[in-house]
Protein backbone atom coordinates (compact mmCIF):
# COMPACT_ATOMS: atom_id res chain seq x y z
CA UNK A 1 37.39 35.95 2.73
CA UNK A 2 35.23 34.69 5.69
CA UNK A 3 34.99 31.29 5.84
CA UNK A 4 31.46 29.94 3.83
CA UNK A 5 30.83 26.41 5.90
CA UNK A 6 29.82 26.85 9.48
CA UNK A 7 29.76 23.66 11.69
CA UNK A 8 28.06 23.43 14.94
CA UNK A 9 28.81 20.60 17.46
CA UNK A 10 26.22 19.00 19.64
CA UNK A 11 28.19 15.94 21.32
CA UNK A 12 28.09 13.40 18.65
CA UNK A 13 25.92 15.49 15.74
CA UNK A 14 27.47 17.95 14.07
CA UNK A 15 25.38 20.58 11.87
CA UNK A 16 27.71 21.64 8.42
CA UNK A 17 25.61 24.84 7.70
CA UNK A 18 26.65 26.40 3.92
CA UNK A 19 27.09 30.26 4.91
CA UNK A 20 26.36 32.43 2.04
CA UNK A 21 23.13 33.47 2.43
CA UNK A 22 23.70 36.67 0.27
CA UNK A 23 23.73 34.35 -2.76
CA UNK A 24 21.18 31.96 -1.91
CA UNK A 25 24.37 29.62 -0.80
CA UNK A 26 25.52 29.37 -4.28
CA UNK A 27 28.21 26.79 -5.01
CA UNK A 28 31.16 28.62 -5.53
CA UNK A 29 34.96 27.23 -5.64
CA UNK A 30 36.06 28.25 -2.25
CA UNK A 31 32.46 27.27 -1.07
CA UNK A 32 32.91 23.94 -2.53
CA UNK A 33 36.48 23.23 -1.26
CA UNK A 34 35.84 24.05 2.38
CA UNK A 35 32.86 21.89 2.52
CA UNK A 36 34.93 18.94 0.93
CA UNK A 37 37.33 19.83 3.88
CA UNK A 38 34.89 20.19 6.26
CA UNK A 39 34.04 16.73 5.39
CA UNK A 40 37.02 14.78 4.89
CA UNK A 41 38.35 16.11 8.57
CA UNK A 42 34.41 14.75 10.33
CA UNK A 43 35.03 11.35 8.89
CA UNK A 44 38.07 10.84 10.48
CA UNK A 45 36.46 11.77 13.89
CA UNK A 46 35.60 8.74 15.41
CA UNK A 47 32.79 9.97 18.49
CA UNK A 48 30.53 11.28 15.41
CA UNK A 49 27.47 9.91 14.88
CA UNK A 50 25.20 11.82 12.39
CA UNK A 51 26.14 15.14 10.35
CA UNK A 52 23.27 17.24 9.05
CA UNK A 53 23.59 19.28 6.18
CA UNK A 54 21.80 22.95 5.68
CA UNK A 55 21.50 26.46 4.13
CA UNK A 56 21.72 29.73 6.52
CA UNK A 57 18.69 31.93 5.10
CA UNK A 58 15.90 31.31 2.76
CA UNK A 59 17.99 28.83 0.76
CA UNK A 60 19.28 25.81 0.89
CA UNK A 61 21.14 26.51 -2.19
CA UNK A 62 20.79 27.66 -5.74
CA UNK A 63 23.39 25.45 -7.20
CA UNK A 64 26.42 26.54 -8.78
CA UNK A 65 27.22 29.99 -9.21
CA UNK A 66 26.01 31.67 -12.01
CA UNK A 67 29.13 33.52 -12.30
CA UNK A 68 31.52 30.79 -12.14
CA UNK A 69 29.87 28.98 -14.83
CA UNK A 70 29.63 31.61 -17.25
CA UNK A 71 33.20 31.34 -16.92
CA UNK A 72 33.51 28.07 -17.96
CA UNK A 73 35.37 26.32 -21.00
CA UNK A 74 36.81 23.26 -23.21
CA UNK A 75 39.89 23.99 -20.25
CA UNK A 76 38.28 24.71 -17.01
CA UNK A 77 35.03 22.68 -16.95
CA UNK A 78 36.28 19.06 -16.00
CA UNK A 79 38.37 20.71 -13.42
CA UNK A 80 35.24 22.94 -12.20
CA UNK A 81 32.82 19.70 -12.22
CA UNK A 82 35.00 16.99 -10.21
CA UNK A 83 35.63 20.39 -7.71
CA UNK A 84 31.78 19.96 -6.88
CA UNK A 85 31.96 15.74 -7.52
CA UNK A 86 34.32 16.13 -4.64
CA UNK A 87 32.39 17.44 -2.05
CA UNK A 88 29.51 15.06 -3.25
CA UNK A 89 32.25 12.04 -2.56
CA UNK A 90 33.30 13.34 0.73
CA UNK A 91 29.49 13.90 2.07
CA UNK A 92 28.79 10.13 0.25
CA UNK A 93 32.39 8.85 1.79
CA UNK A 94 31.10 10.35 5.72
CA UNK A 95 31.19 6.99 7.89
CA UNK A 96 28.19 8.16 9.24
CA UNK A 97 24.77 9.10 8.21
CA UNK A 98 24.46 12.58 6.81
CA UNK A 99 20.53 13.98 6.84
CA UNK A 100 20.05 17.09 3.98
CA UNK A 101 17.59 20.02 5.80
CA UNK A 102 16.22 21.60 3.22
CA UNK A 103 14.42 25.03 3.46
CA UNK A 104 14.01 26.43 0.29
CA UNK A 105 15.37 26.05 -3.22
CA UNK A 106 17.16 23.27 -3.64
CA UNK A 107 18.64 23.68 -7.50
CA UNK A 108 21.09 22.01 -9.78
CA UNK A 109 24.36 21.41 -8.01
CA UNK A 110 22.87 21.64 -4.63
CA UNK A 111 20.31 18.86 -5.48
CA UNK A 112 23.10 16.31 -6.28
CA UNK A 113 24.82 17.79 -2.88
CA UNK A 114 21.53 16.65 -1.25
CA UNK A 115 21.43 13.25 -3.14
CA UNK A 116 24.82 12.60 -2.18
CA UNK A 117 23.34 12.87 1.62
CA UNK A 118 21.61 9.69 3.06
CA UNK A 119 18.48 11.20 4.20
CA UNK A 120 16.46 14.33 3.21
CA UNK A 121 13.58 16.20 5.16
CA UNK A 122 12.20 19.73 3.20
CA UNK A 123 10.48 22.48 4.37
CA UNK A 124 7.02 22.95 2.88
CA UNK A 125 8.45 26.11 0.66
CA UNK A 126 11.19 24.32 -0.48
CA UNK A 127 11.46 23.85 -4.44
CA UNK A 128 13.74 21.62 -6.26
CA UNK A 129 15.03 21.87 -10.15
CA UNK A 130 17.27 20.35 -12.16
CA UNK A 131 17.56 23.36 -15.04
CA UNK A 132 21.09 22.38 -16.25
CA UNK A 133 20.27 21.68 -20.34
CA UNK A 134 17.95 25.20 -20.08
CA UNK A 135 21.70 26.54 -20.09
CA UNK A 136 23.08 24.04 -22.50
CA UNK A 137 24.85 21.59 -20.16
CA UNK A 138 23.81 17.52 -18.75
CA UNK A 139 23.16 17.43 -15.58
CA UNK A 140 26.04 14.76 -14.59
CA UNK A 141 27.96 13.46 -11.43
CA UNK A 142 25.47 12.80 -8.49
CA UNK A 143 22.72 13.47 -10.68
CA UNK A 144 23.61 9.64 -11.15
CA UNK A 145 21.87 9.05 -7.95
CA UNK A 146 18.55 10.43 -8.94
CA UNK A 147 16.65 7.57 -11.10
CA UNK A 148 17.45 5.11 -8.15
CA UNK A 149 16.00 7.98 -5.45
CA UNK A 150 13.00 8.51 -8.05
CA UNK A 151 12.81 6.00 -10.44
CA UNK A 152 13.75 5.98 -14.06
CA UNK A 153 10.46 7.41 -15.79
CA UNK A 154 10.32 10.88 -13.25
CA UNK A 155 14.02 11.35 -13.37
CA UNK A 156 13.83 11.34 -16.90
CA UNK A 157 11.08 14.23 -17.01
CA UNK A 158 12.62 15.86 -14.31
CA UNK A 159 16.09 16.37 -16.10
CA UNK A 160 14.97 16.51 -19.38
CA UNK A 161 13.09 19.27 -18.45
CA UNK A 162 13.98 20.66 -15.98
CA UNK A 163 10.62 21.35 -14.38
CA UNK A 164 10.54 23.18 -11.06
CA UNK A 165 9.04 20.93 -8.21
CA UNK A 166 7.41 21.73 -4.85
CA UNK A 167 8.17 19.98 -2.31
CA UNK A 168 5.16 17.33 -1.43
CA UNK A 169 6.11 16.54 -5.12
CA UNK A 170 9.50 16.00 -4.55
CA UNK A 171 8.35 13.57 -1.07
CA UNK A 172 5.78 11.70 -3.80
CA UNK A 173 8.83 11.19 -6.37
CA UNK A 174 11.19 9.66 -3.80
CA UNK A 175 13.46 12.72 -3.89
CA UNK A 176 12.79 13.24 -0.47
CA UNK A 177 11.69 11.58 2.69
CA UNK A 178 9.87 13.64 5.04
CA UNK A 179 8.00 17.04 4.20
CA UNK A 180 7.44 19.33 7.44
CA UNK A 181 6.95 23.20 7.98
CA UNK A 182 9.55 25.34 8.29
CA UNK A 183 8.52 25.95 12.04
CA UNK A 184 8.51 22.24 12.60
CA UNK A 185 11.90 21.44 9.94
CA UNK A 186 14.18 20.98 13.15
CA UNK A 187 11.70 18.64 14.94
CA UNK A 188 11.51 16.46 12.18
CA UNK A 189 15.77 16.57 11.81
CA UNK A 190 16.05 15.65 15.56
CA UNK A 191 13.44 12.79 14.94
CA UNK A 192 15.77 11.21 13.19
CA UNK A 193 19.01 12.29 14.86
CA UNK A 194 17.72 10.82 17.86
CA UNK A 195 16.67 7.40 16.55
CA UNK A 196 20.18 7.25 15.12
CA UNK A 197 22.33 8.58 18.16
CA UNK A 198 19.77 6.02 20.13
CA UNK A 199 21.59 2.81 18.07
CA UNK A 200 24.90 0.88 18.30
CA UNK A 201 27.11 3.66 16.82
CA UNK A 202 29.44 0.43 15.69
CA UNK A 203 26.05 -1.18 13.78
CA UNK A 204 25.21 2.51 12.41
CA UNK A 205 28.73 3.16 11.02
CA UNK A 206 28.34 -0.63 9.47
CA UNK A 207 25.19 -0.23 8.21
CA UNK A 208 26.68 2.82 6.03
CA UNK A 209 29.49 0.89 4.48
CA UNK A 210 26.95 -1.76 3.65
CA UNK A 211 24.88 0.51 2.04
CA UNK A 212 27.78 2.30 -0.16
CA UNK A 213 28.56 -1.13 -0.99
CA UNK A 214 25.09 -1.55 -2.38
CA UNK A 215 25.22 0.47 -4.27
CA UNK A 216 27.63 -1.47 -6.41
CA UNK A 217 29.77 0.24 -9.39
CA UNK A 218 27.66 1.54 -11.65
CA UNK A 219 27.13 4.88 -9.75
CA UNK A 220 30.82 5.24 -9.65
CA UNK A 221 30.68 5.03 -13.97
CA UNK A 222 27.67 6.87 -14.53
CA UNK A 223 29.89 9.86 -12.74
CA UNK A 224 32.93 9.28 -15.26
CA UNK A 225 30.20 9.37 -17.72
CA UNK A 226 29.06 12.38 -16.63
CA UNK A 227 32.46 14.27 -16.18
CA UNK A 228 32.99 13.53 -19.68
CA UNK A 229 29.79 14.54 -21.10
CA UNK A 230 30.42 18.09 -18.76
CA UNK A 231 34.09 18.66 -20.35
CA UNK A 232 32.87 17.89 -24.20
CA UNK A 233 29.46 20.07 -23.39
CA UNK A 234 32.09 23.46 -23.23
CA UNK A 235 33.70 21.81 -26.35
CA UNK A 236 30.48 23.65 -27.69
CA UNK A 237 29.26 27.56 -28.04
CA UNK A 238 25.99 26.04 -26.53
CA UNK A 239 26.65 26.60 -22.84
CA UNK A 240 27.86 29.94 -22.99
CA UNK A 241 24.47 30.89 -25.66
CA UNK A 242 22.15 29.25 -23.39
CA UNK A 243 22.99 31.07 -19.90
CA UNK A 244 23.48 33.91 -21.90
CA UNK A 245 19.38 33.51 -22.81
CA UNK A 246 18.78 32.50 -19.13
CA UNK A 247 20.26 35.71 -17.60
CA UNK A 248 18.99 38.45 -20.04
CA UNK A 249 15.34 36.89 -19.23
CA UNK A 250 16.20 37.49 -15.97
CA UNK A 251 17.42 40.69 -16.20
């Protein structure tokens, strides 16, 4: 199988570009893994200085794949789950600051990818959705990141929900910092590349750990939490009934 994670080096900045475009970038195992390898190898490079994060095609990504988690049970799920909880802990674990470009939908899995990153610019098409109890599963792991990003009140709607939003939306709730258009998405990325590759690299690799730090233990809890309430969710018919609905609708 080709490889799904493309990285591009530009001195100090390397771009980590998710490279199945035929499936809207869908999270797949092997997808998953080589990102989490991907990232574990950049944060042992010590001359790196930013890492931005991306889709190839009109995606950023639509979460997990569909048919991964239909095959999901009581035995597989925890195992599936701390797969993608993984890559989200490698991209949170980077030394350095790692900037989400988002250009397109943005969905489930690949939103709490995106919240794992420090910094997130969209694309004016971009859409965002957290649709993970429409198929009878909690949205868990990083989604533990999203009241502090958005506050308590919207995350609740969001998830509970699991209301599609557009992308100025998504810059009003906090889930994003910076709204451009697509023609002007890199522009806005190198903004910020620049003003970070312009700092003490020492002070910007410091100013990370500081801010993981902040971030105390309760994010590191609400993920057990979450694991657990994934595993005991396949415990149930309700899952497999739910994306069942989803997909003949779609069909």
């Amino acid at each position: 199988m080709a490889g799904q994670i493309e990285t591009k080096r530009r001195g100090g900045i390397v771009d980590v570009i998710l490279q199945r475009p035929e499936k809207l970038n869908a999270l797949s195992a092997s997808l998953i893994d080589e990102l989490t390898s991907t990232m574990v190898v950049l944060a042992d490079d010590n001359t790196l200085h930013c890492v931005v994060i991306s889709g190839a095609g009109r995606a950023f990504s639509a979460g997990a794949d569909v048919a991964e988690l239909n095959s999901l049970n009581a035995g597989n799920a925890e195992d599936f789950i701390r797969m993608l909880h993984g890559a989200c802990q490698a991209v949170r674990d980077c030394p350095v600051p790692v900037i989400a470009k988002i250009d397109g939908p943005c969905l489930g899995g690949a939103l709490e990818l995106a919240a794992s990153c420090d910094m997130r610019v969209a694309s004016e098409r971009s859409t965002f959705a957290m649709p993970e109890v429409q198929i009878g599963i909690p949205s868990v792991i990083e989604a533990a990141l999203l009241p502090r990003l958005m506050g308590w009140g919207r995350a609740s709607a969001f998830l509970f929900t699991g209301t599609v939003m557009s992308a100025d939306c998504a810059l009003c709730a906090g889930l994003v910092e910076r709204v451009a258009s697509s023609a002007r998405l890199d522009d806005a990325v190198t903004e910020w590349v620049d003003a970070i590759c312009s700092a003490g690299p020492l002070a910007i690799r410091a100013q990370k750990a500081l801010m993981r730090h902040w971030e105390g233990s309760f994010v590191d809890a609400a993920i057990e939490a979450g694991v657990d309430a994934f595993r005991e969710a396949h415990r149930t018919d309700e899952p497999a009934t739910k994306l069942h609905e989803v997909m003949a609708k779609r069909s």
